[in-house]
C-alpha atoms as a PDB file:
ATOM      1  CA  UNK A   1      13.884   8.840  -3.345  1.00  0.00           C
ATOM      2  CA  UNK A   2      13.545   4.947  -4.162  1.00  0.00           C
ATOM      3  CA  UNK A   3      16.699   5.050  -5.843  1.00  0.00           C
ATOM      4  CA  UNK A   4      18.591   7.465  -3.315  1.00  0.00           C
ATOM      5  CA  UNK A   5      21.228   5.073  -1.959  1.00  0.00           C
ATOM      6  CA  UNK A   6      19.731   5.543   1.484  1.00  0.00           C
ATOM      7  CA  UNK A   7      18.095   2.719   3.720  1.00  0.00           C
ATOM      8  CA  UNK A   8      16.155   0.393   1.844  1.00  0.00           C
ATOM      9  CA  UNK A   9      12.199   0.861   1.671  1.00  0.00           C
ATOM     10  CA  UNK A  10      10.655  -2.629   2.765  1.00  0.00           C
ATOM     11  CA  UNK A  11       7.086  -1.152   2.315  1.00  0.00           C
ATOM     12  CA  UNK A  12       4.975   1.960   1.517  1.00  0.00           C
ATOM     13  CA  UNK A  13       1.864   2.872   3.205  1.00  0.00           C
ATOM     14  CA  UNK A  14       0.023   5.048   1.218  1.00  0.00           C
ATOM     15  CA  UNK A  15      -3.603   7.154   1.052  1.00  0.00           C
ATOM     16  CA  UNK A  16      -5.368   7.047  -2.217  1.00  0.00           C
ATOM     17  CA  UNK A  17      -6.558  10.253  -1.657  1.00  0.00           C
ATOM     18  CA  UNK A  18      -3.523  13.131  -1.879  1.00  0.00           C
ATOM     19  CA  UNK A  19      -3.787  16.408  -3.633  1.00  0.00           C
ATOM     20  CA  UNK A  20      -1.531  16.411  -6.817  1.00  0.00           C
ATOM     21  CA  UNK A  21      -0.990  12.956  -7.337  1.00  0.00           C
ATOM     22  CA  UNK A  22      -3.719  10.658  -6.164  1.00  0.00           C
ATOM     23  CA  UNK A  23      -2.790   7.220  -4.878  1.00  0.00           C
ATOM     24  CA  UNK A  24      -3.403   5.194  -7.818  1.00  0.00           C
ATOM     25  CA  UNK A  25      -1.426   7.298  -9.220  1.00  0.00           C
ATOM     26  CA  UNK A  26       1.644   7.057  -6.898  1.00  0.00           C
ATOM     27  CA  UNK A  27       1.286   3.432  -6.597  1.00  0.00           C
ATOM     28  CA  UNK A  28       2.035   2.743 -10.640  1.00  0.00           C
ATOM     29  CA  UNK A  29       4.694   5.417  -9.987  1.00  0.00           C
ATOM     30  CA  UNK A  30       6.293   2.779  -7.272  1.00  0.00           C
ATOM     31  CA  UNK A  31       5.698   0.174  -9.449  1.00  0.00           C
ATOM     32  CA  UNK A  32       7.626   1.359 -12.416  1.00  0.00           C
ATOM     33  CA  UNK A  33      10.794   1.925  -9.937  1.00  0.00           C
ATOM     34  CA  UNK A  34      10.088  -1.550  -7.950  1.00  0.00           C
ATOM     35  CA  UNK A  35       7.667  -3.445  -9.141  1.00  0.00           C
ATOM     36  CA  UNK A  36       8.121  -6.199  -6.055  1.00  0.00           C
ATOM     37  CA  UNK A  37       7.601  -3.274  -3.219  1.00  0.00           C
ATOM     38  CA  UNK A  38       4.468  -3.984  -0.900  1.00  0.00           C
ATOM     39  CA  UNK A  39       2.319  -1.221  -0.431  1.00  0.00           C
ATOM     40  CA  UNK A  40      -0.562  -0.666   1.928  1.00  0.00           C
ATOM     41  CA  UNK A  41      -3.100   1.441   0.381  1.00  0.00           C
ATOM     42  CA  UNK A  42      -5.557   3.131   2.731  1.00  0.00           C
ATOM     43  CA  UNK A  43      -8.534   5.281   2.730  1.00  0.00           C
ATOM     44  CA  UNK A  44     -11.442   6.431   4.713  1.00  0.00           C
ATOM     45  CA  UNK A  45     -13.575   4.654   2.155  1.00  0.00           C
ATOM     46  CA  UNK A  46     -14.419   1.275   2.462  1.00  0.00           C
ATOM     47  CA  UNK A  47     -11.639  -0.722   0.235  1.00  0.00           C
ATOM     48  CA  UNK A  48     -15.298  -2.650  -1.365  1.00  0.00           C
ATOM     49  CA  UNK A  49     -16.729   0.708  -2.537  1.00  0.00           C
ATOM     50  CA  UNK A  50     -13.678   1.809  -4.446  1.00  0.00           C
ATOM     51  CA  UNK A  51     -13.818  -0.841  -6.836  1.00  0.00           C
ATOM     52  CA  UNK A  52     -10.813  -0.931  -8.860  1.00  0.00           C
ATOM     53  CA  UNK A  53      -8.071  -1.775  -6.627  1.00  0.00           C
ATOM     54  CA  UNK A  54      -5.563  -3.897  -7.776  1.00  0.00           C
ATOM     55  CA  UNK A  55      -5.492  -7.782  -7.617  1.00  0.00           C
ATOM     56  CA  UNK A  56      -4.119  -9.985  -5.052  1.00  0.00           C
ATOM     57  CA  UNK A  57      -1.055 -10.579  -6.974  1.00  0.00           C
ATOM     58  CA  UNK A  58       0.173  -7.024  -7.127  1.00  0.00           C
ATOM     59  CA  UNK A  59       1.451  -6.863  -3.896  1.00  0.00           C
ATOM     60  CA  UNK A  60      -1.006  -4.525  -2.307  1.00  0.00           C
ATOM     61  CA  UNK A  61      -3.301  -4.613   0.675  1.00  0.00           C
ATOM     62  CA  UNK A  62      -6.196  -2.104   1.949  1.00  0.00           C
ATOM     63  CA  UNK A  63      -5.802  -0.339   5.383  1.00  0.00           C
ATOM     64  CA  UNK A  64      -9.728   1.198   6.188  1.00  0.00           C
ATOM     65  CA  UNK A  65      -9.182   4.388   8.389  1.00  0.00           C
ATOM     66  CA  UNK A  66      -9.317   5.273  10.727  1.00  0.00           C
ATOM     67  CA  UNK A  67      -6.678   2.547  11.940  1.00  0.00           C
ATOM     68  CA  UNK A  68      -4.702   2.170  15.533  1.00  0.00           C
ATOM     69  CA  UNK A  69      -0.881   1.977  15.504  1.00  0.00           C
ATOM     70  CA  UNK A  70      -1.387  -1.722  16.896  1.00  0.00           C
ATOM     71  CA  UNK A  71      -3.805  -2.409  13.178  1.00  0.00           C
ATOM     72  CA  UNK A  72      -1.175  -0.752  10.815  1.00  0.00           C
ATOM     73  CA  UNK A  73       1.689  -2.723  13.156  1.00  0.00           C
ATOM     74  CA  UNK A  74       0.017  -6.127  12.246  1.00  0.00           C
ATOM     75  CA  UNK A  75      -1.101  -5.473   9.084  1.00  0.00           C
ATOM     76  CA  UNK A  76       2.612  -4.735   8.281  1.00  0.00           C
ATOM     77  CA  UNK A  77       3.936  -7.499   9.918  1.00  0.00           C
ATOM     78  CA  UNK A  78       1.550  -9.767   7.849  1.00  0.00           C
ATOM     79  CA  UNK A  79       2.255  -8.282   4.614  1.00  0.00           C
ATOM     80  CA  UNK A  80       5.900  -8.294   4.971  1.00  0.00           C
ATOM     81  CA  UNK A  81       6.116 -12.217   6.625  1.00  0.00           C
ATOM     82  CA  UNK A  82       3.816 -12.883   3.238  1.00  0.00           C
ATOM     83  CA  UNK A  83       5.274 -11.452   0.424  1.00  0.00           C
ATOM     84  CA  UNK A  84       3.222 -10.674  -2.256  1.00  0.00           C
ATOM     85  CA  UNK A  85      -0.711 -10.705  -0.793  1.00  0.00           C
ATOM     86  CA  UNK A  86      -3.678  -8.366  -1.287  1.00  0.00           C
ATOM     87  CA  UNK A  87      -5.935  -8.014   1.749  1.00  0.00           C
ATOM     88  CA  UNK A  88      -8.687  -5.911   3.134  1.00  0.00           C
ATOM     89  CA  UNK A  89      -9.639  -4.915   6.294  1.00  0.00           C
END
């Protein structure tokens, strides 16, 4: 679906925990097909106790759930006004 031709994807929000294919998973997925593509990652674990989550560099920021519409609205606006950023929250 990245490559489809449709409507560009300007970011991916996605849970680390999915049945089938876990998160971590997806996101090196994504990365192999557009490596520049911000993704939120998000979990109902705190983004501290899961440890391994990629650097700052990668592009990718932590969402904790549960999260508002208003939280996921600003942490998108803030991760697409600044490019390539890792954050938690």
């Amino acid at each position: 679906m990245i490559h489809s031709g449709t409507a560009p994807i300007d970011c991916v929000v996605l849970d680390l925990v999915m049945p089938g294919l876990d998160g971590m998973a997806t996101l090196e997925l994504l990365r192999a097909a557009k490596a520049e593509l911000p993704v939120i990652l998000s979990s109902g674990y705190d983004g501290r106790e899961l440890g391994n989550l990629p650097s700052e560099t990668t592009g990718v920021s932590f969402l904790q759930k549960p999260y508002t519409l208003d939280r996921l609205h600003k942490k998108l606006l803030r991760v697409l006004d600044s490019g390539l950023e890792y954050q938690t929250e």
